[in-house]
N, C-alpha and C. Protein backbone atom coordinates (compact mmCIF):
# COMPACT_ATOMS: atom_id res chain seq x y z
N UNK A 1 59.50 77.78 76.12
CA UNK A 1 59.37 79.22 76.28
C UNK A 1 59.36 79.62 77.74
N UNK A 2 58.91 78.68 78.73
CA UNK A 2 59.15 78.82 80.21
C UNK A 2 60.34 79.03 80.78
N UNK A 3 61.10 78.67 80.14
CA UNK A 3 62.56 78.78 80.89
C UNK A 3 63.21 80.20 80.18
N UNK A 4 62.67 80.73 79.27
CA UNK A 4 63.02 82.22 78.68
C UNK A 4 62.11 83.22 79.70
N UNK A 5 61.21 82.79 80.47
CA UNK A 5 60.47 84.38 80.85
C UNK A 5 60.79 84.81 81.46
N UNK A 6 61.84 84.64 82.86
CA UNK A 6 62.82 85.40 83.22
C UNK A 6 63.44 86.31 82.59
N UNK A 7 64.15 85.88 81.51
CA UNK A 7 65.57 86.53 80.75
C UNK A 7 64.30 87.68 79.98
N UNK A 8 63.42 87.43 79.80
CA UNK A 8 62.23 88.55 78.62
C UNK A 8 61.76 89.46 80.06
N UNK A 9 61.87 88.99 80.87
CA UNK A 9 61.11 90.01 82.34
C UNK A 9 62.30 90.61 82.93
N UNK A 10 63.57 90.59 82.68
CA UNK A 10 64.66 90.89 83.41
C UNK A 10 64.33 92.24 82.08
N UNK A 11 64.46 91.83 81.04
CA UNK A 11 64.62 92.79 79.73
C UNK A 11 63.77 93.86 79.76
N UNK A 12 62.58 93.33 79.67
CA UNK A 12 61.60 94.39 79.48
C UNK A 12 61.20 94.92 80.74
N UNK A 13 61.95 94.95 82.15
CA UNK A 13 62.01 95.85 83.31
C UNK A 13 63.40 96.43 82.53
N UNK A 14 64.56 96.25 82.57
CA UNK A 14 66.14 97.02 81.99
C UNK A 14 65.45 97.99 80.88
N UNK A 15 64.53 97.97 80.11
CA UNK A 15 63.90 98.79 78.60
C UNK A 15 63.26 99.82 79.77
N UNK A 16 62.20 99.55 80.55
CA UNK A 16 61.34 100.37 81.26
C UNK A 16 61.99 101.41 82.21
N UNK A 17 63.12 100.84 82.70
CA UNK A 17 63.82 101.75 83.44
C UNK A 17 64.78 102.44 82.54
N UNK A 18 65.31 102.31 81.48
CA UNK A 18 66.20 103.38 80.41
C UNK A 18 64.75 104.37 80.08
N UNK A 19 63.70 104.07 79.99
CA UNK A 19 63.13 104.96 79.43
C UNK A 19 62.00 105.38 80.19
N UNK A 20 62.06 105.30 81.87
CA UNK A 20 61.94 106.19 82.89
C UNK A 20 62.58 107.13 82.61
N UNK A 21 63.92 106.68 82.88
CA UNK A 21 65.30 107.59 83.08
C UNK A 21 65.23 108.60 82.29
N UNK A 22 65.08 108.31 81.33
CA UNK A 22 64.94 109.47 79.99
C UNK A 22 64.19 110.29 80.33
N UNK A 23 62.80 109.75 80.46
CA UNK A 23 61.61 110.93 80.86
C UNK A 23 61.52 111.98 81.83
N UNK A 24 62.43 111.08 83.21
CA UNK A 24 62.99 111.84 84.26
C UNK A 24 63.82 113.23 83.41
N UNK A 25 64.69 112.16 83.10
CA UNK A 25 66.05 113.86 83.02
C UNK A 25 64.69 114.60 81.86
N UNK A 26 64.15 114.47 80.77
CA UNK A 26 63.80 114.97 80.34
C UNK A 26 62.33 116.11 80.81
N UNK A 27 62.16 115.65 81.83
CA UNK A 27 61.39 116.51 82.66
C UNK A 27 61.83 117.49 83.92
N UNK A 28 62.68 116.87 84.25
CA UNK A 28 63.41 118.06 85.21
C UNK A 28 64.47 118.64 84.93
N UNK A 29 65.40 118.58 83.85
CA UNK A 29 66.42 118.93 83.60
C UNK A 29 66.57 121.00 83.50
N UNK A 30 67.80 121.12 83.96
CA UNK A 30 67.43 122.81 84.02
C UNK A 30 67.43 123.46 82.69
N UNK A 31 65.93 124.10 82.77
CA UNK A 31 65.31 125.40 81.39
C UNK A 31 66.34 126.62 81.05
N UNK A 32 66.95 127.05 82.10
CA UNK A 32 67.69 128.47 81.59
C UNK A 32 68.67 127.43 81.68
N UNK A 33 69.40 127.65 80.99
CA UNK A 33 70.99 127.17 81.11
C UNK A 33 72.01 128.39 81.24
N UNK A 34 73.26 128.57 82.10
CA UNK A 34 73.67 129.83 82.28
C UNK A 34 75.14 129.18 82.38
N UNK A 35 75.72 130.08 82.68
CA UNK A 35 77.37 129.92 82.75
C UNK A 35 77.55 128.87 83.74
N UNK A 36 77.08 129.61 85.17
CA UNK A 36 77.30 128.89 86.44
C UNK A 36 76.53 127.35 86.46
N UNK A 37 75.84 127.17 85.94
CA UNK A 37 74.64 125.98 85.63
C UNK A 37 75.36 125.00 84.96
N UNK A 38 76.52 125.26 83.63
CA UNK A 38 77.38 124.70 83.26
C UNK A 38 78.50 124.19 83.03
N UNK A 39 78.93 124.89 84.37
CA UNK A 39 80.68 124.25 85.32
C UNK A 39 80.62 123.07 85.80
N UNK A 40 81.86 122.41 85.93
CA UNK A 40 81.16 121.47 86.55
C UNK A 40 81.71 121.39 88.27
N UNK A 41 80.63 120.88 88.93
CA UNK A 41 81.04 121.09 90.43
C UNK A 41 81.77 120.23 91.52
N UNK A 42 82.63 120.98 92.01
CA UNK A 42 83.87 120.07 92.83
C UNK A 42 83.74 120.94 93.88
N UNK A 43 82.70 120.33 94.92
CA UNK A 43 82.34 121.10 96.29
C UNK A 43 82.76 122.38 96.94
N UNK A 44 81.98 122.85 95.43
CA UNK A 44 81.75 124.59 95.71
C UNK A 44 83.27 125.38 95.88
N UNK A 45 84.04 124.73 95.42
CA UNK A 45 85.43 125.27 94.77
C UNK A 45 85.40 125.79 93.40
N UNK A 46 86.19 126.46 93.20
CA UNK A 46 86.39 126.88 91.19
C UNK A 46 87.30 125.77 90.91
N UNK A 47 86.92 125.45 90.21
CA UNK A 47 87.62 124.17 89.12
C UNK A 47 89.15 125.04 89.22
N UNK A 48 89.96 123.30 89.57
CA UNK A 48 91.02 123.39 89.38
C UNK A 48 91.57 123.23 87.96
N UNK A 49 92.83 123.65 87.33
CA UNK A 49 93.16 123.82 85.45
C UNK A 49 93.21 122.94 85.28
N UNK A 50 94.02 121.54 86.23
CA UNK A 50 93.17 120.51 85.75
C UNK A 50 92.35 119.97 85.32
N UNK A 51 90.93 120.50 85.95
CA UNK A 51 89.84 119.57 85.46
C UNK A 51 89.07 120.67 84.51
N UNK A 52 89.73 121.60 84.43
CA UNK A 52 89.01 123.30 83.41
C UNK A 52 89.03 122.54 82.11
N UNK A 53 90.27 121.91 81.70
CA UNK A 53 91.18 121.69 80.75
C UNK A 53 92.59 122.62 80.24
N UNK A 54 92.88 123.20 80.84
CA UNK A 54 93.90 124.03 81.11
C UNK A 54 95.39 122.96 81.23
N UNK A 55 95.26 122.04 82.05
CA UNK A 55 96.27 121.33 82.34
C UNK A 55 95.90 119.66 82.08
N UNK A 56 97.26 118.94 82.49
CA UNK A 56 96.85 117.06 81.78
C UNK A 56 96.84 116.87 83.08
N UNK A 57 96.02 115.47 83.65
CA UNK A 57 95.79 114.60 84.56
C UNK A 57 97.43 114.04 84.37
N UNK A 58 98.21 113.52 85.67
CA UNK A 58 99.55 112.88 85.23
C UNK A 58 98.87 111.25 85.02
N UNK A 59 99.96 110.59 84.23
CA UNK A 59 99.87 109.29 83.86
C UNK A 59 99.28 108.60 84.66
N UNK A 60 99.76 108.62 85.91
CA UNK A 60 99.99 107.90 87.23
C UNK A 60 98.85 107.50 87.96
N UNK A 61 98.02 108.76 87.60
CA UNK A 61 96.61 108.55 88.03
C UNK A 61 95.54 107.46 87.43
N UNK A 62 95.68 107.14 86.13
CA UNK A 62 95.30 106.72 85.15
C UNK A 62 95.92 105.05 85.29
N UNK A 63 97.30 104.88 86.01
CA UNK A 63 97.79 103.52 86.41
C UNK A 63 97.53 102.91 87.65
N UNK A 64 96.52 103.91 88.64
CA UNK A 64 96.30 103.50 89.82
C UNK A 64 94.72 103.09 89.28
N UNK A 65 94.12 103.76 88.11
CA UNK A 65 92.82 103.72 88.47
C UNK A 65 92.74 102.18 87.71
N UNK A 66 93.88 101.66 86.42
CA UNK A 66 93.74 100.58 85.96
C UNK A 66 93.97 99.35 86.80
N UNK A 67 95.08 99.92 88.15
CA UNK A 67 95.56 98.86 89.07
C UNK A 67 94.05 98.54 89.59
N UNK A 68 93.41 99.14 89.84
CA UNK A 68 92.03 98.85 90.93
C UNK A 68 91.37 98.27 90.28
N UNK A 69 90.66 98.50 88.89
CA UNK A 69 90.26 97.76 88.21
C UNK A 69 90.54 96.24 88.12
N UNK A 70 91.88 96.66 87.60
CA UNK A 70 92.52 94.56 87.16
C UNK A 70 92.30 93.99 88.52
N UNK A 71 92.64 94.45 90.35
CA UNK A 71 92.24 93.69 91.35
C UNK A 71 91.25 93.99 91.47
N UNK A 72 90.31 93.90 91.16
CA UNK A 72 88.93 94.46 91.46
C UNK A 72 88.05 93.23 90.56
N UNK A 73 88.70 92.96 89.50
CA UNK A 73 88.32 91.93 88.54
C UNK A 73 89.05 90.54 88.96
N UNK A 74 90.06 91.05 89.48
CA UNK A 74 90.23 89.68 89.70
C UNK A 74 89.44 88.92 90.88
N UNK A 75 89.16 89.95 92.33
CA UNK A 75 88.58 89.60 93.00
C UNK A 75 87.09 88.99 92.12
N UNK A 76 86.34 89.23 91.35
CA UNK A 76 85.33 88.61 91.03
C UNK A 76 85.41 87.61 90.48
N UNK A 77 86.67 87.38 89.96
CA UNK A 77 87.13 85.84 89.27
C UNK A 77 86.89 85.18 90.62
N UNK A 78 88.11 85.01 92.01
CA UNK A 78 88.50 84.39 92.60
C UNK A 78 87.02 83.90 93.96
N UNK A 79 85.75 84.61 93.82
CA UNK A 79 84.94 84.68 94.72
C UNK A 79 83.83 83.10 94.13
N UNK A 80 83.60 83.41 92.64
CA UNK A 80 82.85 81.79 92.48
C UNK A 80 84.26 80.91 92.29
N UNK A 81 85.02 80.90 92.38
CA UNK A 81 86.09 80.21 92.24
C UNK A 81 85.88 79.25 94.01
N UNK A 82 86.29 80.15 94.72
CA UNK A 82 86.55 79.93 96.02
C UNK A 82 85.21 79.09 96.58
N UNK A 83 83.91 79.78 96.12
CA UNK A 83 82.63 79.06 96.75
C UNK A 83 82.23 77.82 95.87
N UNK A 84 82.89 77.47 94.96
CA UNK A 84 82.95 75.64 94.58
C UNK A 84 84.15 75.07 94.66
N UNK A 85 85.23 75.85 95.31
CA UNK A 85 86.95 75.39 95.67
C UNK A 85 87.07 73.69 96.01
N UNK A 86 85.82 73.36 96.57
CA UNK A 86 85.66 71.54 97.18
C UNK A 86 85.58 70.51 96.06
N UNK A 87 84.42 70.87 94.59
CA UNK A 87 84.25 70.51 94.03
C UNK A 87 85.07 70.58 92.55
N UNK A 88 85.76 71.70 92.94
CA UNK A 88 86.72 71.79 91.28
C UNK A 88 88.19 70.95 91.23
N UNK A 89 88.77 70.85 91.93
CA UNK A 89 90.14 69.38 91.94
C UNK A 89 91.34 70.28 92.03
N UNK A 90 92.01 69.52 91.75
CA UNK A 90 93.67 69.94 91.74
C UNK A 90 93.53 71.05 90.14
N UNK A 91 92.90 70.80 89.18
CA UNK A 91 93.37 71.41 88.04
C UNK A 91 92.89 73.02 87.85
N UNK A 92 91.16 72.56 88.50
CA UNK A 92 91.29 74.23 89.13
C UNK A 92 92.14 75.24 90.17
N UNK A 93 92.98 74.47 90.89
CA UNK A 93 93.39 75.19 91.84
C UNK A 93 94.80 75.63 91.00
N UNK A 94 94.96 74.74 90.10
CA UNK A 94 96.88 75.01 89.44
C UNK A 94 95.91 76.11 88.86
N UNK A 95 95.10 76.48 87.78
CA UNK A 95 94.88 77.72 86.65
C UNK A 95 94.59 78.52 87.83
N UNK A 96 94.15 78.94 88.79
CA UNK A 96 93.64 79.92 89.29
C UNK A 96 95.68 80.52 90.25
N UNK A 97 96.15 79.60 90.58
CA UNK A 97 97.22 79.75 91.10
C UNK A 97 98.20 80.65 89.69
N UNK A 98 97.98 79.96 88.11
CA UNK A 98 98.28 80.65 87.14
C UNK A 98 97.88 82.45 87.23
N UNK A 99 96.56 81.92 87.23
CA UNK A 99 95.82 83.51 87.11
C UNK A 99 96.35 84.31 88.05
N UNK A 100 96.53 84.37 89.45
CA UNK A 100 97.17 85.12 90.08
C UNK A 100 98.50 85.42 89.59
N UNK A 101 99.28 84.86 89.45
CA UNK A 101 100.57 84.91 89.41
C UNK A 101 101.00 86.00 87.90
N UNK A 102 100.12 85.86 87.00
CA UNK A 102 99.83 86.27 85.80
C UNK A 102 99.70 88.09 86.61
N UNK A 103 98.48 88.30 87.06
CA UNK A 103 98.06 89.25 87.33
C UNK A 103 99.11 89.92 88.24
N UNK A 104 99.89 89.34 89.43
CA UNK A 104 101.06 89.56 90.23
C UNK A 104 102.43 89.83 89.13
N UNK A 105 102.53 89.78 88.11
CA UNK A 105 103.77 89.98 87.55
C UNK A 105 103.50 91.53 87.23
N UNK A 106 102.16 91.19 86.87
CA UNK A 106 102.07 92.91 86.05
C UNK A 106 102.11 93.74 87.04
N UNK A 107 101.59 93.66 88.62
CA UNK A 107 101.88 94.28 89.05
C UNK A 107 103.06 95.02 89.96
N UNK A 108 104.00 93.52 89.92
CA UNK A 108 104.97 94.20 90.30
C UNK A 108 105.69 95.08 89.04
N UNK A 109 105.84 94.48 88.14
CA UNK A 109 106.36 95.16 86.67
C UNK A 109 105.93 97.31 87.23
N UNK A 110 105.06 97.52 87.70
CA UNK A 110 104.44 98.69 87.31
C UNK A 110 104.86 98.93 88.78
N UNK A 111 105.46 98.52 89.98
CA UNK A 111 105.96 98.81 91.25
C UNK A 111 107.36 98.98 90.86
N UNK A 112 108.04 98.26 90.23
CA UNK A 112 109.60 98.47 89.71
C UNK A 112 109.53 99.93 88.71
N UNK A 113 108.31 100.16 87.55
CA UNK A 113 108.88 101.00 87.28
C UNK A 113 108.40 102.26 87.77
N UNK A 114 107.84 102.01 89.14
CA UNK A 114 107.57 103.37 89.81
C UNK A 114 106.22 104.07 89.42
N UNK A 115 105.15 103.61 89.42
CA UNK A 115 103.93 104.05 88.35
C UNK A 115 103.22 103.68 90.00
N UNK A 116 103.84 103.41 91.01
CA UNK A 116 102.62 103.52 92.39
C UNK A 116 103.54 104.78 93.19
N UNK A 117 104.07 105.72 92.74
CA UNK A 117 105.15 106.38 92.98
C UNK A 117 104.21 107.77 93.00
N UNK A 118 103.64 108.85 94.14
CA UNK A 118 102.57 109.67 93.95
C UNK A 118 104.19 111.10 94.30
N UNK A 119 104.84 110.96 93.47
CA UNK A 119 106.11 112.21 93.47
C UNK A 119 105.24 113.67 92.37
């Protein structure tokens, strides 16, 4: 049971802080609710129809935000990868050389068909 009280003390701080959080918003959250109270705010500009719902976000935006993601993930693959790089051999270095190359196709795929293209 010693080697669990970490993982039960990591938990039951993650439980204590969701239900801070709660109590918070549930204590300060704003009483009148009004028109202006319920826009939402883009530094004291009027919402563009974009974000009103008036108009669509283009695709494009939506392929840059997945591009950042997938390198963004991959960087967290390649970081414990790299800090035991001495100890893992030739067979780790071929799959991780895979994994890139994997992840590099898709992105050129989405550079050919113009989806990093801000027209």
């Amino acid at each position: 049971m010693n080697a669990y009280t970490p993982i039960v003390g990591i938990f039951l701080l993650a439980v204590l802080f969701v239900v801070v959080m709660v109590a918070l918003n549930l204590l300060f959250n704003p009483r009148r609710k009004n028109r202006a109270k319920s826009q939402s705010y883009e530094c004291g500009m009027e919402p563009t129809p974009h974000a009103a719902g008036g108009g669509r976000f283009p695709v494009k935006y939506y392929v840059i935000a997945m591009l950042y993601i997938i390198f963004d993930i991959e960087i967290v693959f390649l970081y414990p990868w790299a800090v035991s790089f001495h100890r893992l051999g030739l067979f780790a270095v071929v799959e991780m050389i895979l994994f890139m190359v994997t992840v590099f196709i898709a992105y050129f795929y989405v550079y050919r068909r113009g989806g990093l293209d801000w027209d």
